[in-house]
Protein backbone atom coordinates (compact mmCIF):
# COMPACT_ATOMS: atom_id res chain seq x y z
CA UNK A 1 9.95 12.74 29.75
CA UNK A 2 11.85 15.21 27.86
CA UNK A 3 12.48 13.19 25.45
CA UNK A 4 8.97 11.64 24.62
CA UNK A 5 7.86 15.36 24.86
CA UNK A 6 10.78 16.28 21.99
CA UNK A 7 9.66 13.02 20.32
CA UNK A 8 5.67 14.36 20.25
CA UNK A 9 7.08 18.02 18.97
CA UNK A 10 8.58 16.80 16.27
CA UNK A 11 5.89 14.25 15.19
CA UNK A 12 3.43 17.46 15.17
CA UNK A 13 5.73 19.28 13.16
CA UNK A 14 6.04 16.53 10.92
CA UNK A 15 2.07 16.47 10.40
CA UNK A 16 1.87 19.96 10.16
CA UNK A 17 3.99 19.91 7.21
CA UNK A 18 2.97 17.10 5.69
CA UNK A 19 -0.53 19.51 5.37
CA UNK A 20 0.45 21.87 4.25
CA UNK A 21 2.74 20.34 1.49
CA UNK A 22 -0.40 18.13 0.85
CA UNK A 23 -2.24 21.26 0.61
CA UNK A 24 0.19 22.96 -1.84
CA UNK A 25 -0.09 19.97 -3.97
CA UNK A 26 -3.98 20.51 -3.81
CA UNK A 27 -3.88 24.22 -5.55
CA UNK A 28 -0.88 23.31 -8.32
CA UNK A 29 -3.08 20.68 -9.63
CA UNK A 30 -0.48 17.97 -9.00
CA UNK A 31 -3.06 15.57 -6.99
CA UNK A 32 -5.42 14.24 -9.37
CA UNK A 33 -8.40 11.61 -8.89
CA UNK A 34 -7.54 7.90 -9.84
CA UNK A 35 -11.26 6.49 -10.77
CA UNK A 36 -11.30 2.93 -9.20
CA UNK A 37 -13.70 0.38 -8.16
CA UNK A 38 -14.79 0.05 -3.98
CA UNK A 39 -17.59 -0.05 -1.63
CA UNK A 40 -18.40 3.00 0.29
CA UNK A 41 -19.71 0.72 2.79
CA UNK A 42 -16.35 -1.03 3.34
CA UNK A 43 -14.44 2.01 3.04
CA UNK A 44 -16.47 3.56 6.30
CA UNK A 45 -15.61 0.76 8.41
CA UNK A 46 -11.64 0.81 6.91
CA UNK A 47 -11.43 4.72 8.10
CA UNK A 48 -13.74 4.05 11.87
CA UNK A 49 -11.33 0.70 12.35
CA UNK A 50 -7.91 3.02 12.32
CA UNK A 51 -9.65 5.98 13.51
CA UNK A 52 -11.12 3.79 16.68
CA UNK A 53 -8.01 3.80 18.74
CA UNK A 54 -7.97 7.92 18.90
CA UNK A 55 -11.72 7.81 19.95
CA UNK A 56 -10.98 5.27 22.46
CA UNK A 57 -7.94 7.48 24.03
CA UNK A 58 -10.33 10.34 23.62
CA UNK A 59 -13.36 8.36 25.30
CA UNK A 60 -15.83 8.55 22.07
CA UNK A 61 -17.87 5.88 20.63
CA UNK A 62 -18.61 5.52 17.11
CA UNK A 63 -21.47 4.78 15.25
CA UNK A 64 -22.25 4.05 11.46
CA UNK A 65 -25.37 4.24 9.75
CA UNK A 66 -25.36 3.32 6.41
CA UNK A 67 -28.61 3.58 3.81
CA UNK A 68 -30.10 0.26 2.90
CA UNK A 69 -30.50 1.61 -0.23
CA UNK A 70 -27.07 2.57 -0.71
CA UNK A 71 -25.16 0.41 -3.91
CA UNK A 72 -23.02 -2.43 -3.14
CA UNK A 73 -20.30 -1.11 -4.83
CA UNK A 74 -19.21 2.43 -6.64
CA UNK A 75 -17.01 4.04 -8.50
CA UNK A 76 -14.78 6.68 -8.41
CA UNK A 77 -12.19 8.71 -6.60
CA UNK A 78 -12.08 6.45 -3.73
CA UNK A 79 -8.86 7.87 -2.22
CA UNK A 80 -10.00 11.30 -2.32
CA UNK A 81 -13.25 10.21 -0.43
CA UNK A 82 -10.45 7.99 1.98
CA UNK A 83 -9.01 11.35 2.84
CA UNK A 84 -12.27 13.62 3.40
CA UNK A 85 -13.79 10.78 5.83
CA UNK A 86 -10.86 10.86 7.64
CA UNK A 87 -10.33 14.72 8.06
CA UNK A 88 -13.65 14.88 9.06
CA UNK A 89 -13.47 12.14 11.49
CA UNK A 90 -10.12 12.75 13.28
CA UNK A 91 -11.42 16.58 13.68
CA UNK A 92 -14.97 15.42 15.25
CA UNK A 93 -13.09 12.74 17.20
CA UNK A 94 -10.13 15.74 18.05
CA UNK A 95 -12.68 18.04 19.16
CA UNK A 96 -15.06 15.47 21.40
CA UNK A 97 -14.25 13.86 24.72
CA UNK A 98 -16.20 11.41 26.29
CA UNK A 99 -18.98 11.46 23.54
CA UNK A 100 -20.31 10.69 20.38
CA UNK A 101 -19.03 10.23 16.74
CA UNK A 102 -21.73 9.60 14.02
CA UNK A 103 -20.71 8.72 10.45
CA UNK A 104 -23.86 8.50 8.55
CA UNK A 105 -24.66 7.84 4.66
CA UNK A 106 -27.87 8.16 3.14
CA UNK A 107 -29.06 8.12 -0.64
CA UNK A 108 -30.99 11.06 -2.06
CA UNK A 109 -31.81 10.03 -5.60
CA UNK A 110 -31.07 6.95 -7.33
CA UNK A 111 -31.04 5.82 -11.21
CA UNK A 112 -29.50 3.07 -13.10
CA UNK A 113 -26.01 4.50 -13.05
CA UNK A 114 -25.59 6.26 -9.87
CA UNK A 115 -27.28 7.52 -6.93
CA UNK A 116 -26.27 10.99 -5.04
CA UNK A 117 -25.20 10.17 -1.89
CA UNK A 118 -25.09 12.86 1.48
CA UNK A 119 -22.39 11.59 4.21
CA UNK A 120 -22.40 13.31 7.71
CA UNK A 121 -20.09 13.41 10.73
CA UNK A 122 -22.12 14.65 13.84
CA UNK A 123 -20.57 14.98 16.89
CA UNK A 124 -21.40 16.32 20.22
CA UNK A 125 -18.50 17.98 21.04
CA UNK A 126 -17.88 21.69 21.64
CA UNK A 127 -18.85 22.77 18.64
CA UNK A 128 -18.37 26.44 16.31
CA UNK A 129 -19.39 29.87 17.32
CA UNK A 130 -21.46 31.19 14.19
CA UNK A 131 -18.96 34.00 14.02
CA UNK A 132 -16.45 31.18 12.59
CA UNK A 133 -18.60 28.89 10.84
CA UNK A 134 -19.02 31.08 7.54
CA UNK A 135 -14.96 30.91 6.80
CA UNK A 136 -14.34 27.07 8.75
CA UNK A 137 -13.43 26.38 5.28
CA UNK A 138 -10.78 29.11 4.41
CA UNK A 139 -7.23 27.88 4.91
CA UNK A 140 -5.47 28.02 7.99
CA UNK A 141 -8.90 28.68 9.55
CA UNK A 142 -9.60 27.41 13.65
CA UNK A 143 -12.33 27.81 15.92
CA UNK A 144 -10.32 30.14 17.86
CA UNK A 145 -6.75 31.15 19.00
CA UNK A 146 -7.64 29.24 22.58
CA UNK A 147 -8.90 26.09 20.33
CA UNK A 148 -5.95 26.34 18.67
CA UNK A 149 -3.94 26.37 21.58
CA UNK A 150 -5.56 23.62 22.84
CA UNK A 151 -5.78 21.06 20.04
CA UNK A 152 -3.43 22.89 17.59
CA UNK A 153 -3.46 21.66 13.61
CA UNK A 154 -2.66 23.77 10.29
CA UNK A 155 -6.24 24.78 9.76
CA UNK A 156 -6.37 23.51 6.22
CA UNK A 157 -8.09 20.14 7.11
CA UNK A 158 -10.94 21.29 5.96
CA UNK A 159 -9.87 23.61 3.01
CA UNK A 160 -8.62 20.06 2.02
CA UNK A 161 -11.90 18.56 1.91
CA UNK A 162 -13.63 21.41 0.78
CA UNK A 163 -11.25 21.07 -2.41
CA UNK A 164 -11.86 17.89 -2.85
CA UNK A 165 -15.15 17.43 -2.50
CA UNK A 166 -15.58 20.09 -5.27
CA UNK A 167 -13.57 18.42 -7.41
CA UNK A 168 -15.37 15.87 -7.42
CA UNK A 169 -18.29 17.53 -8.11
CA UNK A 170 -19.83 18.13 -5.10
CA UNK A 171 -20.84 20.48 -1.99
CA UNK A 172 -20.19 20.44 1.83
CA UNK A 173 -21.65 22.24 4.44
CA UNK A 174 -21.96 22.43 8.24
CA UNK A 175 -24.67 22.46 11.38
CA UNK A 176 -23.32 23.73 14.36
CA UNK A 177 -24.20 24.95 17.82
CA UNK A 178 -21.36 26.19 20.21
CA UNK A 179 -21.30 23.64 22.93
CA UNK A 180 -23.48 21.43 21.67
CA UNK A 181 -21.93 19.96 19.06
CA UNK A 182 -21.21 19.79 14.82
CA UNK A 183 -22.35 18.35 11.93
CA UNK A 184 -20.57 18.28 8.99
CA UNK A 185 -21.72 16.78 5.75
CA UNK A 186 -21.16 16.69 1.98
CA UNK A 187 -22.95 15.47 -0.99
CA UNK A 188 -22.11 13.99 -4.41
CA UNK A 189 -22.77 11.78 -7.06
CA UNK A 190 -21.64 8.33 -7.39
CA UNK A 191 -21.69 6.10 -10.04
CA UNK A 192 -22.27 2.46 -9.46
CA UNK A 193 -19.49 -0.19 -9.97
CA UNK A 194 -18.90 -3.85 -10.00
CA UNK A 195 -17.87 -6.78 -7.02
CA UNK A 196 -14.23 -6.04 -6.61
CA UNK A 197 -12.21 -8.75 -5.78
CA UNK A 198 -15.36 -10.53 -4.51
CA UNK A 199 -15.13 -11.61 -1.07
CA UNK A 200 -14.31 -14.96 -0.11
CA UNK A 201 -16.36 -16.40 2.99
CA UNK A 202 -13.51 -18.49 4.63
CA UNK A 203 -9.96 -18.39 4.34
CA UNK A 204 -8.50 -20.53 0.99
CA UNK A 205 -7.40 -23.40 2.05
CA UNK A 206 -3.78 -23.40 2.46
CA UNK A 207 -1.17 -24.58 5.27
CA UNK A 208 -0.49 -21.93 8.21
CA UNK A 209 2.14 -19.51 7.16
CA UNK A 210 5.60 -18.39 8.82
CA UNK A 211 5.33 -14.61 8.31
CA UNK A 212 7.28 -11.60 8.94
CA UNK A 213 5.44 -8.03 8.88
CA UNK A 214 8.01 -5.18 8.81
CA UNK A 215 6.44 -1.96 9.80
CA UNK A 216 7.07 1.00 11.94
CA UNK A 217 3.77 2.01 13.01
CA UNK A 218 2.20 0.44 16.08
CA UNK A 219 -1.68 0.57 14.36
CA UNK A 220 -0.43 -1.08 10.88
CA UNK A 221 1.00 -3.73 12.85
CA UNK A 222 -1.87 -4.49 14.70
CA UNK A 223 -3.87 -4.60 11.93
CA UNK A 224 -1.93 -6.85 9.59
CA UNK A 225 -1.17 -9.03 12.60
CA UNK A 226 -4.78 -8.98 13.47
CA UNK A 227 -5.35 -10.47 9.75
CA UNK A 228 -3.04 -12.74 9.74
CA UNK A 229 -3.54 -14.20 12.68
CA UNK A 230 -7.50 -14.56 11.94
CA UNK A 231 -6.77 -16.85 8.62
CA UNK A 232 -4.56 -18.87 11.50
CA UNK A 233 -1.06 -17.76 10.19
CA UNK A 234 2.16 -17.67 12.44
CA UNK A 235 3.37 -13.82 12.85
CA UNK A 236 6.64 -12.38 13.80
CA UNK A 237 7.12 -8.60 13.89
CA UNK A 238 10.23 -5.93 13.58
CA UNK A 239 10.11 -2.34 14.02
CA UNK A 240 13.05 -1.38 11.82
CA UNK A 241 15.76 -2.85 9.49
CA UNK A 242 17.62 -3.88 12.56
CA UNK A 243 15.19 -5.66 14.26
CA UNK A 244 14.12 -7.47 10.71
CA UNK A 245 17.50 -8.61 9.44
CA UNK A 246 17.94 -10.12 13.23
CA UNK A 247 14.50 -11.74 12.75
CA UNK A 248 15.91 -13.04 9.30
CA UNK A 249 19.06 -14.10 10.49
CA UNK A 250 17.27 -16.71 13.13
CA UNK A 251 14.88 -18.39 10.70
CA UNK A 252 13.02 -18.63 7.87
CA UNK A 253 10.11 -17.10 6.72
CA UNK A 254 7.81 -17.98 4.41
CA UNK A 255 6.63 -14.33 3.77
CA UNK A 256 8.03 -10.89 4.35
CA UNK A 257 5.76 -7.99 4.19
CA UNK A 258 7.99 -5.16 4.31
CA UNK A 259 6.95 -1.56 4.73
CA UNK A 260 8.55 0.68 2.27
CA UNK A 261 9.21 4.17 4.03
CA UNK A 262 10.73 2.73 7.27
CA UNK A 263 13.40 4.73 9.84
CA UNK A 264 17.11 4.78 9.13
CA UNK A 265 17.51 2.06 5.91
CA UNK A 266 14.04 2.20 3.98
CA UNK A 267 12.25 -1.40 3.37
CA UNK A 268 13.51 -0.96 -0.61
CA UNK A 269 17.68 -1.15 1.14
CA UNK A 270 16.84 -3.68 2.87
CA UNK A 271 15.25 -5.96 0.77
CA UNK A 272 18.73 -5.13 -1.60
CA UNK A 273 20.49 -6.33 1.74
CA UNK A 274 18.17 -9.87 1.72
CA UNK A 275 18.81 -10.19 -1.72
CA UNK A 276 22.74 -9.93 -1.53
CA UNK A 277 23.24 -11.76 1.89
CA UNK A 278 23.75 -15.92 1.56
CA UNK A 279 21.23 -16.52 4.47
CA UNK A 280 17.41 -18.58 5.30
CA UNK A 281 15.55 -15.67 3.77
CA UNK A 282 17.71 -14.92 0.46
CA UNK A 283 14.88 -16.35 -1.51
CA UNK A 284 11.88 -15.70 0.61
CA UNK A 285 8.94 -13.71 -1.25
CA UNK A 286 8.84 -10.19 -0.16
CA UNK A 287 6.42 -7.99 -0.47
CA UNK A 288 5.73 -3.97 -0.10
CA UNK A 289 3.64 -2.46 1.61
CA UNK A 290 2.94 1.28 1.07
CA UNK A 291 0.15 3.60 1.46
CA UNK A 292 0.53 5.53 -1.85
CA UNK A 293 1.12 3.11 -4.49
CA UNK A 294 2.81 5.38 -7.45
CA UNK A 295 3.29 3.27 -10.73
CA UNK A 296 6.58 5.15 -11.31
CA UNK A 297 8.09 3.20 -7.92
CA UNK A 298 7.00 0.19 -8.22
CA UNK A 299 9.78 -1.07 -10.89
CA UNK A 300 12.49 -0.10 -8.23
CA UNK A 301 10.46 -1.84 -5.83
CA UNK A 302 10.84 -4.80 -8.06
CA UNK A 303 14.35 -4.24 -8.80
CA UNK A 304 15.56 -4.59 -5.01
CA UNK A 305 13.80 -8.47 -5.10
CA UNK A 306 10.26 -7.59 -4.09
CA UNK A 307 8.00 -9.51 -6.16
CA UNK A 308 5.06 -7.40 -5.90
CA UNK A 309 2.88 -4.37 -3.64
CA UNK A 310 0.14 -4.46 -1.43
CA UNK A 311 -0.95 -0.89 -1.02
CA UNK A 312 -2.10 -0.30 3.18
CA UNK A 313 -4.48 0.13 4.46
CA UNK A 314 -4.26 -3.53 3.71
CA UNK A 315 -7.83 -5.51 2.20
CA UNK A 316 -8.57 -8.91 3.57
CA UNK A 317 -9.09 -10.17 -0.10
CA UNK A 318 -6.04 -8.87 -1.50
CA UNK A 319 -3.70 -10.23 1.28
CA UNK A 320 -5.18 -13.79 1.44
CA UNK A 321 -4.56 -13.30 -2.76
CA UNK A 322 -0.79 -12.86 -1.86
CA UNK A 323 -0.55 -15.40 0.94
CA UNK A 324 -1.93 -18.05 -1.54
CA UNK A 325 1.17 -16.74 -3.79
CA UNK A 326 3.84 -17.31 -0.56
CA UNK A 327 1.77 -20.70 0.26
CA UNK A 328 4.79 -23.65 0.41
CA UNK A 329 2.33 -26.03 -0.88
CA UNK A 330 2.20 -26.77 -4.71
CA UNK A 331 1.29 -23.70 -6.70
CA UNK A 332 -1.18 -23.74 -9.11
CA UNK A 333 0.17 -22.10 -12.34
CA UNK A 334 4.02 -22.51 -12.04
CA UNK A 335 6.04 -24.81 -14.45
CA UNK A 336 9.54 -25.23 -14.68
CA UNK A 337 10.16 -21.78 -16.91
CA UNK A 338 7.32 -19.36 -15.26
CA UNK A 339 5.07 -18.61 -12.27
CA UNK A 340 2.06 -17.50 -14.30
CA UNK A 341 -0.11 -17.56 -11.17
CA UNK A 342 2.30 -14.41 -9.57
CA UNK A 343 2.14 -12.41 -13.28
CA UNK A 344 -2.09 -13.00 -12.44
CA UNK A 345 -1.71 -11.28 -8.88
CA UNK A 346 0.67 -8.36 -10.32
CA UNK A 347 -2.02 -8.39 -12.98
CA UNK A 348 -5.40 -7.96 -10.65
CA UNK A 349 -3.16 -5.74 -8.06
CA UNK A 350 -1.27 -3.48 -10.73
CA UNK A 351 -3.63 -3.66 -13.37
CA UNK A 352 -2.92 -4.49 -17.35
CA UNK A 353 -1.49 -1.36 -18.16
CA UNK A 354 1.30 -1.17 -15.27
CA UNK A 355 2.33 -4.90 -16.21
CA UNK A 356 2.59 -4.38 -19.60
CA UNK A 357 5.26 -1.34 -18.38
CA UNK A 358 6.92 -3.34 -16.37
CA UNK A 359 7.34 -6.32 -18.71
CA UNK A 360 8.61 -3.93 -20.98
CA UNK A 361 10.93 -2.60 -18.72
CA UNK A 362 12.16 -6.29 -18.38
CA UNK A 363 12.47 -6.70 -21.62
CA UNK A 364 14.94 -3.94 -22.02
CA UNK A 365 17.23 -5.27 -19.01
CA UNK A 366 16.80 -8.56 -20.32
CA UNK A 367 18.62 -7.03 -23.76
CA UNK A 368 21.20 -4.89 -21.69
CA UNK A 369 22.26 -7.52 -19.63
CA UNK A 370 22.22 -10.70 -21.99
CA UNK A 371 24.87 -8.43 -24.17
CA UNK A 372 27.25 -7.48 -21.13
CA UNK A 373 26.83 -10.90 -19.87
CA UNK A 374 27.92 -12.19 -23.60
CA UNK A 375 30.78 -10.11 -23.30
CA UNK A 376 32.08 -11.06 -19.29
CA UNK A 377 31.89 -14.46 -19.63
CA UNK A 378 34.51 -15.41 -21.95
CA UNK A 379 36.76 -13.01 -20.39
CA UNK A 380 35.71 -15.12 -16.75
CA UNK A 381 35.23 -11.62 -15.38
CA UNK A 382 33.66 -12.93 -12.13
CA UNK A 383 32.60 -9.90 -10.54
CA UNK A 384 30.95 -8.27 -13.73
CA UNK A 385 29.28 -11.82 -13.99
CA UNK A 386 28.26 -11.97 -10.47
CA UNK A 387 27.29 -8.27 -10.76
CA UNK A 388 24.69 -8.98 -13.46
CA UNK A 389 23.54 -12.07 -12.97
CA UNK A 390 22.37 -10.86 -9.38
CA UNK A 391 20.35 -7.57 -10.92
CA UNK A 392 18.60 -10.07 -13.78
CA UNK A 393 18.11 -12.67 -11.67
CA UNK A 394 15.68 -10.53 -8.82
CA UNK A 395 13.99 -8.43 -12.00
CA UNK A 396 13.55 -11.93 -13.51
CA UNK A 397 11.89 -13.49 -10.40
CA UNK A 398 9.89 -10.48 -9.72
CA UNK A 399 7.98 -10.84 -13.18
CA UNK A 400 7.36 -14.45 -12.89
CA UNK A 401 10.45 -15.91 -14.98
CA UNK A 402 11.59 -18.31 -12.12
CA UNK A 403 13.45 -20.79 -14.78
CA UNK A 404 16.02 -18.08 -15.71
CA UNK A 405 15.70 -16.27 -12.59
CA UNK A 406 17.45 -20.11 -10.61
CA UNK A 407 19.96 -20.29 -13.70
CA UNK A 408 20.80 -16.74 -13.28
CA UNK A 409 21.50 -17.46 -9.28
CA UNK A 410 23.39 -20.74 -10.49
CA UNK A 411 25.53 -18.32 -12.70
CA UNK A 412 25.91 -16.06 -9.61
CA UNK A 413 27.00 -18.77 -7.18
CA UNK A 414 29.99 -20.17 -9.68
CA UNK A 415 31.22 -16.37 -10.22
CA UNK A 416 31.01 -16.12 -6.29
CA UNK A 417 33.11 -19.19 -6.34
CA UNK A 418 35.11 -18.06 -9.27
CA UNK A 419 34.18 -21.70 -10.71
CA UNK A 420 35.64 -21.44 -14.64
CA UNK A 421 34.15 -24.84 -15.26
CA UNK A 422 30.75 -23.81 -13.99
CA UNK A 423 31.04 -20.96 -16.01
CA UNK A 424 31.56 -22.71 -19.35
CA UNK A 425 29.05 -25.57 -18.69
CA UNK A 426 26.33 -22.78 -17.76
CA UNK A 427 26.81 -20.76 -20.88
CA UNK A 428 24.21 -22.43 -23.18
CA UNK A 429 21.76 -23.09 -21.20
CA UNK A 430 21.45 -19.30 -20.11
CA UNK A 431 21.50 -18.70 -24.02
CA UNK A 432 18.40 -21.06 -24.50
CA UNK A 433 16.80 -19.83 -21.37
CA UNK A 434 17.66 -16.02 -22.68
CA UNK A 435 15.86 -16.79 -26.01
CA UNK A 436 13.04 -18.71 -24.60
CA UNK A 437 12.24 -15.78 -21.99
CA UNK A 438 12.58 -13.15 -24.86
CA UNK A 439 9.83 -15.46 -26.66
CA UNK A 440 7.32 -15.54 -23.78
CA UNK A 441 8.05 -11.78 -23.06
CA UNK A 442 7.37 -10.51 -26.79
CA UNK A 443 3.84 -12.89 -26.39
CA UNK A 444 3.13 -10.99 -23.36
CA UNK A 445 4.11 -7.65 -24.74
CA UNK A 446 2.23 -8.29 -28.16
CA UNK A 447 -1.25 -9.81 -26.30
């Protein structure tokens, strides 16, 4: 009991500081908007879905009512609206037991390109003493020193959405009675967008799956098993890098997804670990799963051996995109030298201009190592061979150039062996498979 009651401490602690560092972030001017494509309608029922488990605890219900007349799809800061709906949320939620959460969204105006758009979270809960309500929105604000007490926090939720909302361009406000309940709401312009990654009805048609989800949070679990399991795919699950490379020592799996930011050795070590370890899942596609995907990572994501991202909470659309990707079944797209189908899903996943970095990137290594690789083998130094034949081969496979990628491993396994014979007889082909990936790469680069 002790222990769990450390255990919760520290995980409050942790929150707490993660807000106010968040916060910090906020007023330097380091967060900034990233203007995508979504549906405001989908994104309510992604923040109710992992918010419904704390209303459940708590004894609330939720509700959503959306306007009929409310776009199909926008576009803008959709992360920034992400975070507001779930500040406001958890705190209506927080402060509610045994009632009612309301997350309503109703058009004002509309015109060809946008529509302003009010979204309110009433709850019945015990509400805000009018005394409080005209600074709720001042940092490291609370109801009250026996609220705070009571449900403790940083008080900056809502200085975070305050900020964010008017950076957007917007307004928020509040309706409260003291024991009755709250409403809070805020308003804003949206401009409309196009279908993203329009749905599919049914799942694609592909064989069932073997599939390992690495993650250390109960609720992602759940959720990714839940989808995977609906599109009839087998599911194992690990907790930790223990628990996975035990998983991965038993059998193979088709498909890892493999949380980034997990306890003790991070999902980026222990894909290295895969990579490097003769075993049923050296060669199995892995991919990461993060909640912030930041362009500057995602090359050493793609170093380690992962062969692409899949940013949480995960979308239906995009994981059935990267199941059809791990499907065992012929692959649509692949020829002996390159899987264009997997430079397509970096491509709709990444975007243009984060491929074209990366391919870039690969182009470099590709220079760097051919020269050192030039120079080890006719010396038969085996372990600089094996040394850079491993790195080129995973950045290789990552980017879709699977013909030198199994050469590369080829050249690997004969340094491994210290195999001089194998060595020699491998040394022009990797020189015509060297040229003919610089080719493709400079037609990438250049179009």
């Amino acid at each position: 009991q002790r222990v769990e009651a450390l255990y919760k401490a520290g995980e409050g602690l942790l929150a707490i500081l993660n807000e106010v560092l968040y916060f910090a972030r906020l007023e330097e001017g380091e967060s900034r908007a990233e203007l995508v494509g979504f549906s405001l309608r989908q994104l309510c029922q992604e923040v109710l879905a992992l918010l419904e488990p704390m209303a459940r605890d708590n004894g609330d219900t939720l509700q959503l009512d959306i306007d009929e007349q409310l776009a199909d799809y926008q576009h803008g800061a959709e992360q920034y609206l992400r975070q507001v709906l779930s500040n406001l949320l958890a705190n209506a939620i927080k402060f509610t037991e045994q009632g009612q959460v309301r997350l309503a969204v109703q058009v004002l105006a509309s015109d060809q390109g946008s529509q302003r758009v009010r979204v309110s979270v009433s709850d019945n809960g015990i509400g805000i003493e009018p005394a409080v309500q005209a600074r709720v929105f001042d940092r490291f604000v609370q109801a009250s020193e026996a609220v705070a007490r009571r449900y403790g926090g940083t008080g900056l939720g809502l200085a975070i959405c305050k900020h964010l909302v008017e950076k957007l361009g917007g307004c928020i406000g509040l309706d409260s009675v003291q024991g009755q309940g709250s409403r809070f709401w805020f308003e804003l312009d949206l401009a409309r967008g196009q279908p993203v990654l329009a749905s599919s009805p049914a799942p694609s048609p592909m064989a069932s799956l073997d599939i390992l989800v690495v993650e250390d949070v109960a609720l992602n679990r759940e959720v990714a098993g839940g989808l995977l399991l609906r599109d009839g795919h087998r599911v194992s699950f690990a907790e930790d890098a223990v628990q996975a490379l035990q998983a991965c020592a038993q059998r193979r799996f088709d498909l890892i997804l493999l949380d980034v930011h997990l306890p003790g050795m991070s999902g980026v070590e222990l894909c290295r670990q895969l990579r490097a370890t003769p075993g049923p899942n050296r060669h199995s596609r892995v991919l990461a799963l993060t909640a912030g995907v930041q362009p500057g990572q995602v090359p050493g994501y793609l170093d380690a051996g992962m062969q692409g991202v899949l940013a949480k909470p995960l979308r239906l659309d995009n994981l059935r995109q990267a199941l059809a990707e791990a499907a065992p079944a012929e692959v649509v797209g692949v020829d002996a030298t390159m899987d264009w189908s997997l430079l397509d899903t970096h491509r709709s996943l990444l975007g243009e201009q984060k491929l074209q970095g990366l391919l870039k990137v690969l182009r470099q290594s590709l220079e760097h190592h051919a020269t050192a690789l030039a120079e080890a083998l006719p010396a038969q130094d085996f372990t600089e061979v094996l040394h850079l034949a491993h790195r080129l081969a995973g950045s290789c496979d990552s980017l879709g150039f699977c013909g030198l990628a199994a050469l590369l491993r080829r050249l690997e396994d004969a340094a491994r062996q210290h195999d001089e014979q194998a060595l020699k007889a491998l040394a022009a082909p990797l020189a015509t498979e060297l040229a003919q990936a610089r080719a493709t790469l400079e037609q990438l680069i250049q179009s």
